[in-house]
Protein backbone atom coordinates (compact mmCIF):
# COMPACT_ATOMS: atom_id res chain seq x y z
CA UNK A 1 -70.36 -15.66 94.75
CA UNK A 2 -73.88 -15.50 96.42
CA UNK A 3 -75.19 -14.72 92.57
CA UNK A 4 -73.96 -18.10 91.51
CA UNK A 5 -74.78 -20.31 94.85
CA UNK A 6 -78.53 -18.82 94.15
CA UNK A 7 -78.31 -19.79 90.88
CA UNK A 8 -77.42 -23.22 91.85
CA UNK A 9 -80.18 -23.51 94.10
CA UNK A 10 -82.99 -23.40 91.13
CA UNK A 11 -84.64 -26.23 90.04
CA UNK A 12 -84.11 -26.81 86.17
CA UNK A 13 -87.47 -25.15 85.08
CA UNK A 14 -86.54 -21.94 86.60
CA UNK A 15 -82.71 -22.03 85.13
CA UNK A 16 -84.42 -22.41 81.91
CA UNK A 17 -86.24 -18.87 82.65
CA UNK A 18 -82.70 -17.33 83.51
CA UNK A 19 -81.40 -18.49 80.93
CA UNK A 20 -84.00 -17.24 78.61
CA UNK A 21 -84.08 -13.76 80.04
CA UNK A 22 -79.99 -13.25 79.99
CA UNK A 23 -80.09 -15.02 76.30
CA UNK A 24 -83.07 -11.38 75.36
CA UNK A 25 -79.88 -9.15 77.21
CA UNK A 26 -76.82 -11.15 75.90
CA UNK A 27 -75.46 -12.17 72.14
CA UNK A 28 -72.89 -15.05 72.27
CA UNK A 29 -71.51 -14.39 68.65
CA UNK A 30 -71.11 -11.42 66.56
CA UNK A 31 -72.98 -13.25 64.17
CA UNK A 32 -75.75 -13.02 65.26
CA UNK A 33 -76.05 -9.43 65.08
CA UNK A 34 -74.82 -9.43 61.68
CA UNK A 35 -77.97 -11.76 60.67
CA UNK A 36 -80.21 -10.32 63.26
CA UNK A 37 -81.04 -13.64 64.46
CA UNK A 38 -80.75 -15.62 67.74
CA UNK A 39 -78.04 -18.39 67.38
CA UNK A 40 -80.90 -20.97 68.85
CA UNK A 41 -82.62 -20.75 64.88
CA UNK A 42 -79.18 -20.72 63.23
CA UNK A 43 -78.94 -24.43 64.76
CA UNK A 44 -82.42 -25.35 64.38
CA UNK A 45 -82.04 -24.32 60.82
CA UNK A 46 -78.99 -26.22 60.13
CA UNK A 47 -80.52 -29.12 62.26
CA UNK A 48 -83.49 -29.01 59.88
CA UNK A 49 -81.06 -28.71 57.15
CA UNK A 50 -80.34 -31.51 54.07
CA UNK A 51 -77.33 -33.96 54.68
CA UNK A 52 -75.50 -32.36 52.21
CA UNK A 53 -75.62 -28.80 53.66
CA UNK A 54 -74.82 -30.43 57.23
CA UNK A 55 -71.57 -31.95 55.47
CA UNK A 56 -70.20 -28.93 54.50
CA UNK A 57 -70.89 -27.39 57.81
CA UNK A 58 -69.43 -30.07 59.91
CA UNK A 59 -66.03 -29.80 56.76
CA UNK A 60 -66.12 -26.48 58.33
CA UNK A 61 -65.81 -27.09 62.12
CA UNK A 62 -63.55 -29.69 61.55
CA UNK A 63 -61.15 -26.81 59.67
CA UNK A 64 -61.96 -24.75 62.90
CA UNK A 65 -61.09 -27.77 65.20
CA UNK A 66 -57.84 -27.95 62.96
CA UNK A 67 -57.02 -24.67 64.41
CA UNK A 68 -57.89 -24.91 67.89
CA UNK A 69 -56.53 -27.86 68.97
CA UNK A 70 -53.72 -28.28 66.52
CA UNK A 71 -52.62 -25.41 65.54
CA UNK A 72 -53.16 -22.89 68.51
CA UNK A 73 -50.20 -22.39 70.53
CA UNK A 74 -48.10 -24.45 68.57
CA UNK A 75 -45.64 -22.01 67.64
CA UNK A 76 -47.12 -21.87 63.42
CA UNK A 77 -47.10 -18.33 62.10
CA UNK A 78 -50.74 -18.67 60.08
CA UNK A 79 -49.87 -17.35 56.58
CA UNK A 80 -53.21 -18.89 55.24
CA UNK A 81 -54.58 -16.27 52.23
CA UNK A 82 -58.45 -15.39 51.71
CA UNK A 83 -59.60 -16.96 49.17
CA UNK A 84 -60.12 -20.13 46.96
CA UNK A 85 -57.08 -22.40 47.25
CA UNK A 86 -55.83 -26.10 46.97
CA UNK A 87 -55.39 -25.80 50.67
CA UNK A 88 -57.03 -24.74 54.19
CA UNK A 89 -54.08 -24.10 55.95
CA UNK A 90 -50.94 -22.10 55.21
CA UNK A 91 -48.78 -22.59 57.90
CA UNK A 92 -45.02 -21.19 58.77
CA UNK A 93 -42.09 -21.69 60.83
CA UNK A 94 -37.91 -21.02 60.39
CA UNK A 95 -37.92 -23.74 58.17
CA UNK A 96 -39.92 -22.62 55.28
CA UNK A 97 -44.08 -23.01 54.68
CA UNK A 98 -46.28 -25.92 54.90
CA UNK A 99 -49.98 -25.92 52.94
CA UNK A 100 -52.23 -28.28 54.96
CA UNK A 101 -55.69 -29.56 53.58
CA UNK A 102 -58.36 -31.05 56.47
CA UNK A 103 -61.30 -33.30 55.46
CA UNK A 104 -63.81 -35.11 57.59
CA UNK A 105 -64.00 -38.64 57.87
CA UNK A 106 -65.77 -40.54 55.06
CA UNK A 107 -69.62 -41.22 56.30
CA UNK A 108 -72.49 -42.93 54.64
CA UNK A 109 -76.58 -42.44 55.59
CA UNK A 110 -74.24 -41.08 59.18
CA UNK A 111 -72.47 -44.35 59.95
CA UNK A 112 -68.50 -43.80 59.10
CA UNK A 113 -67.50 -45.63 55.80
CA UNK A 114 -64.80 -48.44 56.15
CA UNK A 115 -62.27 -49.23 53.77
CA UNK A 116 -63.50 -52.29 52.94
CA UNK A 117 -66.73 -51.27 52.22
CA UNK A 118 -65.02 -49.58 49.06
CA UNK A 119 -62.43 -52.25 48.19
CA UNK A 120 -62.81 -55.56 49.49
CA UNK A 121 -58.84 -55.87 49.23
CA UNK A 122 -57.98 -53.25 52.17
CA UNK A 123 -57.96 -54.31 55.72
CA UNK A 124 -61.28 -54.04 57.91
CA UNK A 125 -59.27 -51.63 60.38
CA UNK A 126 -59.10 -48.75 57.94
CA UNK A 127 -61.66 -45.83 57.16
CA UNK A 128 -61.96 -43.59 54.70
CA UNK A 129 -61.46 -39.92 53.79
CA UNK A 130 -62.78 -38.05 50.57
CA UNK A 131 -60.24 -35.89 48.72
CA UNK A 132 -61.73 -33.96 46.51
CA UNK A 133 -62.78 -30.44 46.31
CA UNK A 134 -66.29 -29.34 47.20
CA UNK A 135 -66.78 -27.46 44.19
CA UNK A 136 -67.33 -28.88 40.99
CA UNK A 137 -65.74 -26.76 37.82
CA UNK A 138 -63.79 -26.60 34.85
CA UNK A 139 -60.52 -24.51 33.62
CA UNK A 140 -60.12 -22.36 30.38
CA UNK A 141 -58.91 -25.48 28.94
CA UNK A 142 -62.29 -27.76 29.95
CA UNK A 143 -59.96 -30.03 31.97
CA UNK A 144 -62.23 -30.90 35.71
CA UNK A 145 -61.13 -28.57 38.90
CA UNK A 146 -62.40 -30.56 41.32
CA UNK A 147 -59.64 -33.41 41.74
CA UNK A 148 -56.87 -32.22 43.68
CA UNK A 149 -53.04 -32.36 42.13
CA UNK A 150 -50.43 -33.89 43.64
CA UNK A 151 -48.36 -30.90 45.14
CA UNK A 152 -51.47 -28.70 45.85
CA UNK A 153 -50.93 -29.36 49.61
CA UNK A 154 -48.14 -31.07 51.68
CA UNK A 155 -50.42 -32.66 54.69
CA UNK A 156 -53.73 -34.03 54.94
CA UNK A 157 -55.29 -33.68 58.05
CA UNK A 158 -58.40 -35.75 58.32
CA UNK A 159 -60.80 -35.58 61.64
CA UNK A 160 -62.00 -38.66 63.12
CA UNK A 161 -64.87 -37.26 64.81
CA UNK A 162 -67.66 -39.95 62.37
CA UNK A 163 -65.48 -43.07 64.31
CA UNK A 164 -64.85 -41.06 67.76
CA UNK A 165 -67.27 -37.70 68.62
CA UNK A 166 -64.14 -36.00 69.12
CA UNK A 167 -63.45 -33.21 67.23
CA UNK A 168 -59.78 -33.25 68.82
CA UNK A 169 -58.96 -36.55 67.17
CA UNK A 170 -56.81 -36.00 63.67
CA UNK A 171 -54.57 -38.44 61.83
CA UNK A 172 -52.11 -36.92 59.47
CA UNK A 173 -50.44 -37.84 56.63
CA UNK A 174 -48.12 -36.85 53.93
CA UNK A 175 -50.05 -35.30 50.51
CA UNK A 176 -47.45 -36.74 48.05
CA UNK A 177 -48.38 -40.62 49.38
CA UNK A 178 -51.70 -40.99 48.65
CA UNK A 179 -52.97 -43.20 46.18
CA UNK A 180 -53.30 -41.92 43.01
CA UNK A 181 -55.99 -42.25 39.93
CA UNK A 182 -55.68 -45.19 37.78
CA UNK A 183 -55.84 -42.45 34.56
CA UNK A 184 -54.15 -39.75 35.28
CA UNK A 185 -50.88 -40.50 37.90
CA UNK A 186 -51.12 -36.56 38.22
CA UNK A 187 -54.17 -36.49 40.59
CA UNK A 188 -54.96 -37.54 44.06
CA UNK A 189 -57.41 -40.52 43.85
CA UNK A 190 -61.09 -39.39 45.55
CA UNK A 191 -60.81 -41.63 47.97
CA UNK A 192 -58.15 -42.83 50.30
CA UNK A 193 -57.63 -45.21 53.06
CA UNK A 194 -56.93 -43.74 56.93
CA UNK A 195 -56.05 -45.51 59.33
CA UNK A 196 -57.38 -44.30 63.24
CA UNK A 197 -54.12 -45.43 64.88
CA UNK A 198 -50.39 -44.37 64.17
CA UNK A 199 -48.54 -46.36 61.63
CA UNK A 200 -46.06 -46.05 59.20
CA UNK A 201 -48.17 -43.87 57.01
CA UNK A 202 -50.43 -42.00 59.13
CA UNK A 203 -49.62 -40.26 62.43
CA UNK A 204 -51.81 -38.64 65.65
CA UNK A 205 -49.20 -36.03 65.73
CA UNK A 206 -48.63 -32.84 64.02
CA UNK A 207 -45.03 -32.86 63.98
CA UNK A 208 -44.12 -36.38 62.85
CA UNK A 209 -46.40 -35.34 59.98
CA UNK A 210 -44.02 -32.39 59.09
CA UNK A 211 -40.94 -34.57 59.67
CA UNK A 212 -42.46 -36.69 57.59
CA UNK A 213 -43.12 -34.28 54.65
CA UNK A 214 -39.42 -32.51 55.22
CA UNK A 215 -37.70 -35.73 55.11
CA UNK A 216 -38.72 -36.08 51.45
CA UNK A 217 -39.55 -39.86 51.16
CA UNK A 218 -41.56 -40.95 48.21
CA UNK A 219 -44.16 -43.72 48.86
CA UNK A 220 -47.19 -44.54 48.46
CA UNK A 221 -49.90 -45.37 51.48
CA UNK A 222 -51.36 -48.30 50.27
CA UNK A 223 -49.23 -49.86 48.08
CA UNK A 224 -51.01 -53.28 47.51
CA UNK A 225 -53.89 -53.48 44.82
CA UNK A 226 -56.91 -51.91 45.19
């Protein structure tokens, strides 16, 4: 098109001024109607925003990553409910339902955590990932929400993006091997060693995951002592 070979043509400075005038003309997410504000302030308030606040926002894209580049076209009938649940994801095919859970990758003061860092026992080639929920609480009974329970989800998908700025990269494992706390068998430990490349306990791909969790083997991820 003429329209674009113009456009081309423009120096950077005057791009800038297209740009500016089509952004006054043109929304690029309903949300910003619904806030009444320009999606340039969204970012530059989330830029400006506290580390923790940017955690749970980047929790959130990786959950929308999840989606898009694992679960889109893949075949899954998403069954996942509104609401607050043990899981992110409730996936289904002619086989029966799968609950998935995704976390981010384990970072500390923005540098991604490695295993060892934690426990001096676990190999230097391992990260870590953070599995607990984000909210803090307590049942009728005064017994802590936040730990997860074994059985609360069947696959934990955790994004690499910390280790690799890609938000396409996910290692999965099975729910009922990871490590669990010392006190109480019942509960997923908070923190759990993930490996970034395929081995016998973690996977790059989706399916071996489910495989994986449908072939019923009991083990645990890291079975040496912590």
């Amino acid at each position: 098109m003429e329209l674009l070979r113009r456009l081309e043509s423009l120096d950077e400075k005057e791009r800038q001024e297209v740009f500016k005038h089509l952004r006054m003309k043109i929304r690029i997410h309903v949300l910003e109607d619904k806030w009444n504000v320009p999606a340039e302030i969204i970012l530059e308030a989330i830029a400006r925003s506290q580390d923790i606040t940017q955690r749970g926002i980047r929790g959130v894209i990786a959950e929308l990553c999840f989606l898009l580049y694992v679960l889109d076209g893949d075949g899954w009938e998403d069954k996942s409910p509104g609401g607050d649940f043990p899981y992110d994801f409730l996936i289904k095919d002619s086989t029966g339902p799968i609950t998935i859970q995704v976390k981010l990758q384990r970072q500390v003061k923005g540098t991604p955590l490695i295993a060892r860092q934690w426990r001096k026992s676990l190999p230097e080639s391992l990260f870590i990932v953070e599995t607990q929920k984000t909210r803090s609480g307590k049942n009728a009974e005064g017994v802590d929400t936040r730990p997860y329970r074994f059985g609360e989800f069947d696959i934990l998908a955790v994004s690499l993006h910390p280790s690799t700025n890609d938000w396409k990269k996910f290692m999965f494992t099975v729910g009922r091997w990871l490590i669990p706390r010392k006190k109480d068998p019942d509960l997923i430990n908070v923190l759990q060693p993930v490996s970034s490349d395929p081995n016998d306990d973690w996977t790059d791909d989706f399916a071996t995951a489910i495989e994986w969790f449908r072939g019923g083997e009991l083990k645990t991820i890291y079975p040496g002592k912590l």
